[in-house]
C-alpha atoms as a PDB file:
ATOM      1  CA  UNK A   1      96.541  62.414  59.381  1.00  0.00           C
ATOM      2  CA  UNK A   2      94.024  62.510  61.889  1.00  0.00           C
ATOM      3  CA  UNK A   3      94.360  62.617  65.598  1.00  0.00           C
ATOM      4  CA  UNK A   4      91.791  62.416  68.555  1.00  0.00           C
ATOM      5  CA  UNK A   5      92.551  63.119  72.457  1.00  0.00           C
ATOM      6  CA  UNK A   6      89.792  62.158  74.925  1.00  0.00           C
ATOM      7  CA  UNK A   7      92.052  63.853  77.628  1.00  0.00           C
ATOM      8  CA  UNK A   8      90.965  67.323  76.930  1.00  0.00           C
ATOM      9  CA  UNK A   9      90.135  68.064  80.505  1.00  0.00           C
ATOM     10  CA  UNK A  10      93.322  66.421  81.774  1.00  0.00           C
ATOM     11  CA  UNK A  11      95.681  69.053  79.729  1.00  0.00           C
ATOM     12  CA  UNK A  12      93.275  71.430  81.076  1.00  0.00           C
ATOM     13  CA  UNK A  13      94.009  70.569  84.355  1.00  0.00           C
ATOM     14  CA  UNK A  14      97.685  70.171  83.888  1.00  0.00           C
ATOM     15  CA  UNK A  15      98.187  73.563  82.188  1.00  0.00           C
ATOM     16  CA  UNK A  16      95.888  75.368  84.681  1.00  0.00           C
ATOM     17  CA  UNK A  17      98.567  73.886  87.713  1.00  0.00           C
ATOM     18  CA  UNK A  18     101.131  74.832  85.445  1.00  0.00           C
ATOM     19  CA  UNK A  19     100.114  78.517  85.070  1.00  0.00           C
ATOM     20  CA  UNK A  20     100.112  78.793  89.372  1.00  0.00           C
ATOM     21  CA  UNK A  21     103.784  76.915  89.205  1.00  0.00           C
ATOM     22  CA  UNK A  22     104.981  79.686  86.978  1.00  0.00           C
ATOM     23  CA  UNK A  23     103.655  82.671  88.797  1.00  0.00           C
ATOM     24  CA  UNK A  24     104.990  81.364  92.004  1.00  0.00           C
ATOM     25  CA  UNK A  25     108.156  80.880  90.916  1.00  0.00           C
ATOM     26  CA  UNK A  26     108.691  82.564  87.692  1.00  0.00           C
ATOM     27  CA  UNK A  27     106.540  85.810  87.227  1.00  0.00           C
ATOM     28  CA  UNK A  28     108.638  87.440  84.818  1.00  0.00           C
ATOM     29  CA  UNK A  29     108.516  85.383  82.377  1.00  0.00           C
ATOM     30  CA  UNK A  30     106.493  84.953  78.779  1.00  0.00           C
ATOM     31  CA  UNK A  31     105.169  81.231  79.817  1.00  0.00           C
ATOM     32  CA  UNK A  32     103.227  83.504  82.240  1.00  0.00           C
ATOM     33  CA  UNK A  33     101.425  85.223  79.365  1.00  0.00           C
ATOM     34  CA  UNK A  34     101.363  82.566  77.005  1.00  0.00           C
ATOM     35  CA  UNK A  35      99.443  80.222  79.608  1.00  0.00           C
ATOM     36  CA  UNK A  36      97.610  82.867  80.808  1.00  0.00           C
ATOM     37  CA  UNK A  37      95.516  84.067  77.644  1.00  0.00           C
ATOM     38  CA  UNK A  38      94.171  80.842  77.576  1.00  0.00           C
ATOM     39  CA  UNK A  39      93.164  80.552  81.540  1.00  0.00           C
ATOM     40  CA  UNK A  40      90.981  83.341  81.279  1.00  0.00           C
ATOM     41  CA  UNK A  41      90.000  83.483  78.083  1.00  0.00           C
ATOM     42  CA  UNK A  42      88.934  79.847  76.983  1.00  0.00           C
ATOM     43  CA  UNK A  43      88.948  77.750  79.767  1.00  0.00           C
ATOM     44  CA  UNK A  44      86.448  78.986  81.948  1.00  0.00           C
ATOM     45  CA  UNK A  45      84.403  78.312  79.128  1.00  0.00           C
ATOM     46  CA  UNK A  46      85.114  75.266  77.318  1.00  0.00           C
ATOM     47  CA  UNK A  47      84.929  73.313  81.154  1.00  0.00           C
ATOM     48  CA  UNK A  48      81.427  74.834  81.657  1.00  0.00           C
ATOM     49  CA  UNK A  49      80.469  74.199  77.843  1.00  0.00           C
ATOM     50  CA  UNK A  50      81.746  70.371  78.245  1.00  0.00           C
ATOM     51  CA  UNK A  51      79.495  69.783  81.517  1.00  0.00           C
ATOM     52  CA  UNK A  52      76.354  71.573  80.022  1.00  0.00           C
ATOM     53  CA  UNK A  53      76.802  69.691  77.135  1.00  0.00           C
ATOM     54  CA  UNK A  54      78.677  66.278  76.882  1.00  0.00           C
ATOM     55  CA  UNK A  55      77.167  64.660  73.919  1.00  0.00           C
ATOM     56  CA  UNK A  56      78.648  64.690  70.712  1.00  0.00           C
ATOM     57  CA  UNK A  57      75.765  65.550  69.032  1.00  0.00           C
ATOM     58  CA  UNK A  58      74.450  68.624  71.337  1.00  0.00           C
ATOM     59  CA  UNK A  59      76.956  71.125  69.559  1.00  0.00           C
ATOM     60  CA  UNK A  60      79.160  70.965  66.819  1.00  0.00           C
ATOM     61  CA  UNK A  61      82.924  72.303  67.272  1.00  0.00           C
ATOM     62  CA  UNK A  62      82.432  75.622  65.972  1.00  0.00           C
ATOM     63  CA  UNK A  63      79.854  76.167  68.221  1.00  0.00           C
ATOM     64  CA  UNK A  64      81.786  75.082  71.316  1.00  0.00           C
ATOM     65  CA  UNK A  65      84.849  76.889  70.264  1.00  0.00           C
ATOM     66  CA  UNK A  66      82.547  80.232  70.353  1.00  0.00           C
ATOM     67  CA  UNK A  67      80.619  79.441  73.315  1.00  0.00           C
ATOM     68  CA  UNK A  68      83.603  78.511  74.714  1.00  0.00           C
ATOM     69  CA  UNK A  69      85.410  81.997  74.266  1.00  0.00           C
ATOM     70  CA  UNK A  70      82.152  83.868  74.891  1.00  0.00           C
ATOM     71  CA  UNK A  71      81.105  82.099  78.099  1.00  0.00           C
ATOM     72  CA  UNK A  72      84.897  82.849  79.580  1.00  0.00           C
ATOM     73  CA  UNK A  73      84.831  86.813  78.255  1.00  0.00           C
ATOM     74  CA  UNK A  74      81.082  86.380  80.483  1.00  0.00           C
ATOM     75  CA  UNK A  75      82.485  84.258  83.463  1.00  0.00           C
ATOM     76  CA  UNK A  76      85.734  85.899  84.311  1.00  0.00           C
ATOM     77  CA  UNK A  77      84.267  89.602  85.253  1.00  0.00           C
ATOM     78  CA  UNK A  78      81.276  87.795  86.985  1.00  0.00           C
ATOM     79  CA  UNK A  79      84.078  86.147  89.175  1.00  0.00           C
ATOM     80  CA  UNK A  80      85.760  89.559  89.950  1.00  0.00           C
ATOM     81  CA  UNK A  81      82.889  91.245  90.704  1.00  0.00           C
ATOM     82  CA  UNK A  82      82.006  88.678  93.697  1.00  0.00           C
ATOM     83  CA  UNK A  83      85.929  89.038  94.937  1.00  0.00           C
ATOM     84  CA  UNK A  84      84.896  92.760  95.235  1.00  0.00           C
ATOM     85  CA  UNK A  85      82.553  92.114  97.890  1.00  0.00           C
ATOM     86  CA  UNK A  86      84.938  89.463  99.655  1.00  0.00           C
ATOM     87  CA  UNK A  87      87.681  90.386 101.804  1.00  0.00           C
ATOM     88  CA  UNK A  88      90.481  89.767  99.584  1.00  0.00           C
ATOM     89  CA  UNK A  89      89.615  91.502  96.668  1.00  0.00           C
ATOM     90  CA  UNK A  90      90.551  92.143  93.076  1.00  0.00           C
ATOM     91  CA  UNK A  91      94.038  90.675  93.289  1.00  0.00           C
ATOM     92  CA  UNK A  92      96.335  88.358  91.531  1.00  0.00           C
ATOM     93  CA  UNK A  93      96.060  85.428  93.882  1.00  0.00           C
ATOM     94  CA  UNK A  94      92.433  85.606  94.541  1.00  0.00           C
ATOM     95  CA  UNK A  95      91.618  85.679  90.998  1.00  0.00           C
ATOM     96  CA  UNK A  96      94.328  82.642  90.206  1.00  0.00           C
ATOM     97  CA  UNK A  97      92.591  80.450  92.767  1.00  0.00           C
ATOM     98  CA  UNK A  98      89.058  81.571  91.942  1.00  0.00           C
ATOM     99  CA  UNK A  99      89.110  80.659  88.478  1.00  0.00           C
ATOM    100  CA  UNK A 100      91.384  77.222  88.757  1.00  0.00           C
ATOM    101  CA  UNK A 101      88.727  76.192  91.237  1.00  0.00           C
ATOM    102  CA  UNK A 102      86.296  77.416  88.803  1.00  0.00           C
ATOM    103  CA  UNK A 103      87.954  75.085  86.347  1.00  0.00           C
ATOM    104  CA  UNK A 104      88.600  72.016  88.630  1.00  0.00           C
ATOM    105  CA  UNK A 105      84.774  71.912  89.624  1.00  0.00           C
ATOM    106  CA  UNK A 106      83.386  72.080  86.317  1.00  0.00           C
ATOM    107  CA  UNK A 107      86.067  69.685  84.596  1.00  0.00           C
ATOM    108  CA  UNK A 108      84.810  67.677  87.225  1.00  0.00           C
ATOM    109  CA  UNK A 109      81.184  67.928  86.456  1.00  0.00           C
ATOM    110  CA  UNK A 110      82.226  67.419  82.692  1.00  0.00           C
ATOM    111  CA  UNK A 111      84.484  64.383  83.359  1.00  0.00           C
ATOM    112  CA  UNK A 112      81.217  62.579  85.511  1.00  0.00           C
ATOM    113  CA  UNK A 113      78.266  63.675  82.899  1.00  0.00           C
ATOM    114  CA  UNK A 114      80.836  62.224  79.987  1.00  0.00           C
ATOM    115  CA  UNK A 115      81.656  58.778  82.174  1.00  0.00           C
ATOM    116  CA  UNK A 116      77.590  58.070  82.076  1.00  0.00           C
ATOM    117  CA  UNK A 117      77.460  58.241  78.320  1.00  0.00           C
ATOM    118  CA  UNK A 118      78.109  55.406  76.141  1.00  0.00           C
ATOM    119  CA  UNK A 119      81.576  55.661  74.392  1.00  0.00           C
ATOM    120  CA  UNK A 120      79.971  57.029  71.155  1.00  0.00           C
ATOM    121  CA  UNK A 121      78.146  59.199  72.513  1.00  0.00           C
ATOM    122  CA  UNK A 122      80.827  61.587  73.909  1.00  0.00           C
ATOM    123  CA  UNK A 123      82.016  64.223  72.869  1.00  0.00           C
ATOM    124  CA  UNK A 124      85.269  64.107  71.920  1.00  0.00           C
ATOM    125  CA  UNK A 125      88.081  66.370  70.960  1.00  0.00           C
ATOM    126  CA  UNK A 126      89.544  65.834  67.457  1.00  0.00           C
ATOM    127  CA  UNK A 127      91.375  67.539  64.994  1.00  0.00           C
ATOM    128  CA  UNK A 128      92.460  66.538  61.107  1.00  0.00           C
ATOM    129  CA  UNK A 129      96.056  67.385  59.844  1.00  0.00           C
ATOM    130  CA  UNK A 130      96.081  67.486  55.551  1.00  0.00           C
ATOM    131  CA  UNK A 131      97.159  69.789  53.101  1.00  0.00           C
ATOM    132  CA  UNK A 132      94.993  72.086  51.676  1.00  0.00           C
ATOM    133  CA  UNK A 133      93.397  70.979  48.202  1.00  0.00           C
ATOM    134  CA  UNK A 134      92.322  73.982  45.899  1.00  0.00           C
ATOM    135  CA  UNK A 135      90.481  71.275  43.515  1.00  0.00           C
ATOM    136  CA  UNK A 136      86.711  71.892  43.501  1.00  0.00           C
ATOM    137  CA  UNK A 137      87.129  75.191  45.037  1.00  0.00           C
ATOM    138  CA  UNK A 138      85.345  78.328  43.259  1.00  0.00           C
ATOM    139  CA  UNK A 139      87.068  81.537  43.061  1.00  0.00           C
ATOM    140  CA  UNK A 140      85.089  82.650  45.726  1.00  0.00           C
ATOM    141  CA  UNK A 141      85.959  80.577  47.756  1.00  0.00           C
ATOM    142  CA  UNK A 142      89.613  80.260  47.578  1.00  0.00           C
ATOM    143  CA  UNK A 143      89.347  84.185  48.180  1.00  0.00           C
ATOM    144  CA  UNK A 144      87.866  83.851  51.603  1.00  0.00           C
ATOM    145  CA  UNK A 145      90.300  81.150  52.312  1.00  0.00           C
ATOM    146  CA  UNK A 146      93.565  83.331  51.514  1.00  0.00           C
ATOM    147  CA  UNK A 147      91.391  86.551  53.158  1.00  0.00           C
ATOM    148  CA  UNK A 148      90.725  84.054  56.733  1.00  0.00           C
ATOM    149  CA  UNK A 149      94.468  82.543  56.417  1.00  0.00           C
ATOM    150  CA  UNK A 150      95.540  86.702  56.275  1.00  0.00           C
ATOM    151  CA  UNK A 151      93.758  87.592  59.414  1.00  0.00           C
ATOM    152  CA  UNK A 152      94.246  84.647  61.498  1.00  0.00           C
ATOM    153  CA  UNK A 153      98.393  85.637  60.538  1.00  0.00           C
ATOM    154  CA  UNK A 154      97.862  89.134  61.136  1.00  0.00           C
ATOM    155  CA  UNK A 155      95.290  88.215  64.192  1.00  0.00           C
ATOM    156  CA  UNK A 156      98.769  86.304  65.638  1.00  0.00           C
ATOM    157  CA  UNK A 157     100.905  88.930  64.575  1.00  0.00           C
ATOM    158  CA  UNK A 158      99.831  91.463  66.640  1.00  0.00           C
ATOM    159  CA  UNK A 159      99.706  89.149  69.624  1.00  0.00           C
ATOM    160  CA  UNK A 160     102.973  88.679  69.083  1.00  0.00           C
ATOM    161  CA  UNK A 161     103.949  92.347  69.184  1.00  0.00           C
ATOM    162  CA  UNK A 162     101.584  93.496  72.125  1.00  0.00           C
ATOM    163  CA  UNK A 163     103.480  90.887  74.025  1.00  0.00           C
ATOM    164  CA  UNK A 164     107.027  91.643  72.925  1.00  0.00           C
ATOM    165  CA  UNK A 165     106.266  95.600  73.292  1.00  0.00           C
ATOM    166  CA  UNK A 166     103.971  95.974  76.093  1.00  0.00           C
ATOM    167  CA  UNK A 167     102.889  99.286  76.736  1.00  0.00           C
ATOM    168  CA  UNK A 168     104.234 101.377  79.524  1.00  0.00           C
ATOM    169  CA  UNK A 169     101.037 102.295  82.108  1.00  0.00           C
ATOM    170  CA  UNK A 170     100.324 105.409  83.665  1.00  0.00           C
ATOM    171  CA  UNK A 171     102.839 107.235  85.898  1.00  0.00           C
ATOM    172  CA  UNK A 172     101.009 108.262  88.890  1.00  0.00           C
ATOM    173  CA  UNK A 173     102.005 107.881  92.810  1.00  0.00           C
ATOM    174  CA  UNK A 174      99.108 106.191  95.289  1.00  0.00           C
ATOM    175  CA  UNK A 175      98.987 108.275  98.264  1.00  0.00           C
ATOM    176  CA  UNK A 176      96.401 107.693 101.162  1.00  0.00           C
ATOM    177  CA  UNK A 177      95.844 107.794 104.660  1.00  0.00           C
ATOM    178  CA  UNK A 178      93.381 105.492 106.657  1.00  0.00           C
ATOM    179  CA  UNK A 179      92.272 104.979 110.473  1.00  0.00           C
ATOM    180  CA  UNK A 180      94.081 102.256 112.468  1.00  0.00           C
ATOM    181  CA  UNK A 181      92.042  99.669 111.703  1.00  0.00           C
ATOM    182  CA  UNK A 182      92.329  99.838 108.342  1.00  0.00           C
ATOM    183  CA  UNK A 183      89.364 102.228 106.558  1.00  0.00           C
ATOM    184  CA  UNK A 184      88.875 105.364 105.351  1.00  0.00           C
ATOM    185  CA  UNK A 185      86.139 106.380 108.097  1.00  0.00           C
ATOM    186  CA  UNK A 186      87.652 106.338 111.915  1.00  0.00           C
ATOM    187  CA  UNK A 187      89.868 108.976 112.018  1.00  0.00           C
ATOM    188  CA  UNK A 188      91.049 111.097 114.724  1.00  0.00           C
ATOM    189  CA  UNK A 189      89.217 113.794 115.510  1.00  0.00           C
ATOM    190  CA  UNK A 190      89.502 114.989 119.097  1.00  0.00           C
ATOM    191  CA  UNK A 191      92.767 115.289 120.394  1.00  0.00           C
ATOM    192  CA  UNK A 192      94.619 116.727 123.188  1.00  0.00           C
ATOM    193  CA  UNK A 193      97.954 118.575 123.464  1.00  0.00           C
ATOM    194  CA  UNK A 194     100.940 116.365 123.158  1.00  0.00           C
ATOM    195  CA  UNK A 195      98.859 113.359 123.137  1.00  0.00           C
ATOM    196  CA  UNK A 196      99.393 111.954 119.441  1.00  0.00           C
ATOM    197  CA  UNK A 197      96.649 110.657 117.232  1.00  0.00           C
ATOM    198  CA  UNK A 198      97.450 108.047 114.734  1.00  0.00           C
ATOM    199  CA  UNK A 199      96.736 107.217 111.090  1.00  0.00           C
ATOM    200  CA  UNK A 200      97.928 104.681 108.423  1.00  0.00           C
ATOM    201  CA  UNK A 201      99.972 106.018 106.068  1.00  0.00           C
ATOM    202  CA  UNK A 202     100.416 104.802 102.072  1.00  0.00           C
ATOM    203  CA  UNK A 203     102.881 104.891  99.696  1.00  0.00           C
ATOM    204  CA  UNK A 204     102.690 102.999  96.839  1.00  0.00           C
ATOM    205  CA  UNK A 205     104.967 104.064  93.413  1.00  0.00           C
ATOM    206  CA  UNK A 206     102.967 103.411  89.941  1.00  0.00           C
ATOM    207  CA  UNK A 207     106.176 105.757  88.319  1.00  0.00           C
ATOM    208  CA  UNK A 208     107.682 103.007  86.160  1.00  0.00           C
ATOM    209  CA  UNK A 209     110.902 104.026  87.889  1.00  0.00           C
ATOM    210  CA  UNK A 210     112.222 104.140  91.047  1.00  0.00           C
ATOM    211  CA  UNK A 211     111.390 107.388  92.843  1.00  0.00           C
ATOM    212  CA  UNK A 212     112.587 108.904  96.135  1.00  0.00           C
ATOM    213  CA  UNK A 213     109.167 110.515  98.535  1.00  0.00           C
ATOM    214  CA  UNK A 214     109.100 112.813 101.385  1.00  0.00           C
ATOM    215  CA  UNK A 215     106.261 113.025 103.894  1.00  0.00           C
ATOM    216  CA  UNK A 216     105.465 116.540 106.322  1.00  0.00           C
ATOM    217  CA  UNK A 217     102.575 117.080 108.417  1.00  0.00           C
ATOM    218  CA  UNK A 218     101.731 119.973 108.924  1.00  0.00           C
ATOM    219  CA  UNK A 219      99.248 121.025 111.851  1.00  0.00           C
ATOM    220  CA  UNK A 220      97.546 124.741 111.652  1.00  0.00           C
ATOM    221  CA  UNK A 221     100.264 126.274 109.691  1.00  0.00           C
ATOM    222  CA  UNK A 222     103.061 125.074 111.845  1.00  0.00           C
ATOM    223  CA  UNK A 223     104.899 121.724 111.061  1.00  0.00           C
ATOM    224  CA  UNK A 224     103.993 119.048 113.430  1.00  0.00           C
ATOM    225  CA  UNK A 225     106.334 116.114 114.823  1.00  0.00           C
ATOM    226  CA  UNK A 226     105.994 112.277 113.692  1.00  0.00           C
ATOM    227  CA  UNK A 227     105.615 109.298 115.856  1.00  0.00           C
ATOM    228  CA  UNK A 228     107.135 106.252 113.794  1.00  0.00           C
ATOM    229  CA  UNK A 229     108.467 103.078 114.578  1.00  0.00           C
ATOM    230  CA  UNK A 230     108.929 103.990 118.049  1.00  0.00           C
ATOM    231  CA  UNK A 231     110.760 107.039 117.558  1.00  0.00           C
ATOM    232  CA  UNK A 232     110.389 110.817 116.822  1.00  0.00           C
ATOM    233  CA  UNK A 233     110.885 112.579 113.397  1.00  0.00           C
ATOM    234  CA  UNK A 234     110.193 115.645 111.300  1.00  0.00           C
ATOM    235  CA  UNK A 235     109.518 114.418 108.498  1.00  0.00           C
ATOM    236  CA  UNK A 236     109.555 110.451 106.608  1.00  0.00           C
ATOM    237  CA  UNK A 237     112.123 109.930 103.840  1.00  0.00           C
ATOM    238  CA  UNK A 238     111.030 106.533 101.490  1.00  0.00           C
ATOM    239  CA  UNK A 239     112.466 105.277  97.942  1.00  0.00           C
ATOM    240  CA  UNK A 240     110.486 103.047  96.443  1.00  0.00           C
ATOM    241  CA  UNK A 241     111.066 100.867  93.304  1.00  0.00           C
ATOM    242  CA  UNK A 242     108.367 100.315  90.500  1.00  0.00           C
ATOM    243  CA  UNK A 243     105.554  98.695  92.132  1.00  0.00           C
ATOM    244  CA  UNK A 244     106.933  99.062  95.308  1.00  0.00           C
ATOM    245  CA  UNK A 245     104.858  99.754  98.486  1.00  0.00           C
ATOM    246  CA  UNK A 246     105.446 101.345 101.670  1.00  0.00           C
ATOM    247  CA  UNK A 247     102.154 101.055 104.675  1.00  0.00           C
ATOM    248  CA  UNK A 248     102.817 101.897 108.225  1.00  0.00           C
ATOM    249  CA  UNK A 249     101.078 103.622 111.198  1.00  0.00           C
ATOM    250  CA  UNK A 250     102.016 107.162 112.079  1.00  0.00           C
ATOM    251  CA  UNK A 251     101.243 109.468 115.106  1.00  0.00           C
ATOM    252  CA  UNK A 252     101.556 113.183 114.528  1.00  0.00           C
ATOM    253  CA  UNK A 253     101.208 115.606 117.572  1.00  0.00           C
ATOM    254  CA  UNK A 254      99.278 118.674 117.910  1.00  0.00           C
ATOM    255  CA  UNK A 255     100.905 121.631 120.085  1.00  0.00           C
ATOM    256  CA  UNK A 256      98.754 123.587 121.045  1.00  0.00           C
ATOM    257  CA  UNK A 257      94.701 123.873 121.614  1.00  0.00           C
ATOM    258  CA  UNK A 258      92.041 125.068 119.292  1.00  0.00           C
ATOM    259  CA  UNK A 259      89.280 123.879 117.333  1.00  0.00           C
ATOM    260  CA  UNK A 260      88.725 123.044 113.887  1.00  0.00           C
ATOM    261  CA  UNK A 261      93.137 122.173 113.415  1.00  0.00           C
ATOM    262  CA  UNK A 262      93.595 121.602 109.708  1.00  0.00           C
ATOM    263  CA  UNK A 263      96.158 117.886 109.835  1.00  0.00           C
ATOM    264  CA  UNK A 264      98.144 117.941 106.305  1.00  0.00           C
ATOM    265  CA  UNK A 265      99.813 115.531 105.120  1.00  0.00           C
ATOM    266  CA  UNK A 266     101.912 116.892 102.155  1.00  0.00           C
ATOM    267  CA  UNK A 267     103.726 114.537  99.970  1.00  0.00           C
ATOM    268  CA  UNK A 268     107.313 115.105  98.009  1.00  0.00           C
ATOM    269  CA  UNK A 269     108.452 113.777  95.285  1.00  0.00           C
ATOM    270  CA  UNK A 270     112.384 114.175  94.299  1.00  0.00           C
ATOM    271  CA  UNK A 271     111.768 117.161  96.181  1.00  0.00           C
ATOM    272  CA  UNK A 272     108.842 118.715  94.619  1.00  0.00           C
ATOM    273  CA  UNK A 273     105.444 118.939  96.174  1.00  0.00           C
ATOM    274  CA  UNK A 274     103.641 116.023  94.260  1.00  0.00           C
ATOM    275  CA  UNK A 275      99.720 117.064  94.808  1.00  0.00           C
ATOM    276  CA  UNK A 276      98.734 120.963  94.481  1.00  0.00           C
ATOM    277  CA  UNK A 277      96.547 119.877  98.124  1.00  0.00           C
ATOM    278  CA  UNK A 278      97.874 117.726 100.578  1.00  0.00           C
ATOM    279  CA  UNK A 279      95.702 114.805 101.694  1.00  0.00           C
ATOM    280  CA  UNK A 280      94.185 116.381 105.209  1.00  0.00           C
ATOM    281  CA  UNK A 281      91.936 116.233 108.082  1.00  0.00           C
ATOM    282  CA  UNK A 282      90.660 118.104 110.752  1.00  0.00           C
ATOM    283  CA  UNK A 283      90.842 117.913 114.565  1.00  0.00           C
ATOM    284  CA  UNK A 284      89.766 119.543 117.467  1.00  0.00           C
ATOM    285  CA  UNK A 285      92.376 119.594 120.290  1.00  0.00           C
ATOM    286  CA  UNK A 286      92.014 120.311 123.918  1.00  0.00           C
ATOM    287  CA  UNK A 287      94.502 121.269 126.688  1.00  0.00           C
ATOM    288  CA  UNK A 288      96.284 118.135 128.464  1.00  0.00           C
END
């Protein structure tokens, strides 16, 4: 039986929306991974493949299929590495909308170059449904057919059980401390007594589990009071889930005067120190 769809770039289309409906609203789930593979890792490619070349006769399926795969494993990082120098980064909804606009545009392209070719010109997608026949075969060659039927089953196989069993990442806890606006370069350095100087202050739990963090700061050797959410404290007390993240801005206050004040931060975790040195700075700090 043999089949041919001439709305390759539609499904594209449709399954690309369909892979930002189930993120939104379902990101648990294995429809995210199953339409996922094939955003990033033959999409990309086959759109650009089908605009650069829209005749039939330009490539032959194999061809595109490897191009297509290739071109994506090429595309993808390319796209990253310009969301590095952007604003909002290497995350999941940059990346999602970079590479379905990605997609869009060239479909696009594709869809016009195809329109201005004559019907039998285009290329088409088509596929053939029979039985295998092992008459006229050599032994050879029904080898390699059992040996590329093996791998493609073992090839799906292991798909299967990477996805089923995913393996557990690092445990590690993100700790960090950055100026008010934001960066890792402004930070207070000159200070008075009593006056406080202010940080931001990060959290974020990579421990697979949920974990319970304390935060001192300690100021010369003597522990310093905390400025947060408009109040006073000795110390800040956070539990965090997997993945969870906690980000807020927090004034510690020097006592007394002196120069070169070593400011550290020292981080607990289930009531253990969690780093063998605290994260720290130093100020200088002058009478009121």
């Amino acid at each position: 039986m043999k089949a041919r769809h001439d709305k390759d770039l539609w499904l594209i289309g449709i399954l690309t929306i369909l892979l930002a409906v189930v993120i939104a609203f379902f990101p648990s789930t294995i429809a995210r991974i199953i339409l996922g593979l094939p955003f990033l890792l033959f999409f990309p490619g086959y759109t650009l493949i089908t605009a650069l070349f829209p005749k039939k006769e330009s490539l032959g399926g194999v061809e595109r299929v490897a191009l297509s795969f290739g071109l994506s494993i090429a595309v993808v990082p390319l796209i990253g590495l310009i969301l590095n120098f952007t604003p909002w980064g290497i995350r999941l909804e940059p990346i999602l909308i970079s590479l379905a606009v990605f997609i869009i545009a060239t479909s696009g392209v594709a869809w016009y170059r195809r329109e201005k070719l004559a019907p039998e010109e285009r290329f088409t997608v088509s596929f053939n449904v029979r039985l295998p026949s092992w008459q006229g075969q050599s032994m050879p060659d029904k080898v390699l057919s059992v040996v590329l039927a093996v791998a493609i089953l073992g090839a799906i196989g292991t798909l299967g059980y990477v996805v089923a069993t995913p393996r557990v990442g690092e445990e590690f806890t993100e700790f960090y401390i950055l100026d008010t606006g934001g960066k890792a370069e402004n930070y207070p350095t000159e200070l008075k007594v009593g006056k406080e100087g202010w940080v931001i202050l990060g959290i974020v739990n990579h421990e697979q589990e949920k974990a319970s963090y304390k935060v001192e700061v300690w100021i010369d050797g003597e522990k310093a009071k905390l400025r947060i959410d408009g109040g006073d404290r000795d110390e800040i007390r956070v539990e965090l889930e997997n993945e969870g993240k906690w980000e807020k801005g927090v004034g510690f206050v020097p006592q007394k005067a002196g120069g070169g004040q070593k400011v550290e931060f020292v981080l607990y975790k289930d009531g253990e120190p969690y780093f063998e040195e605290p994260l720290h700075l130093w100020i200088d700090v002058e009478e009121a």
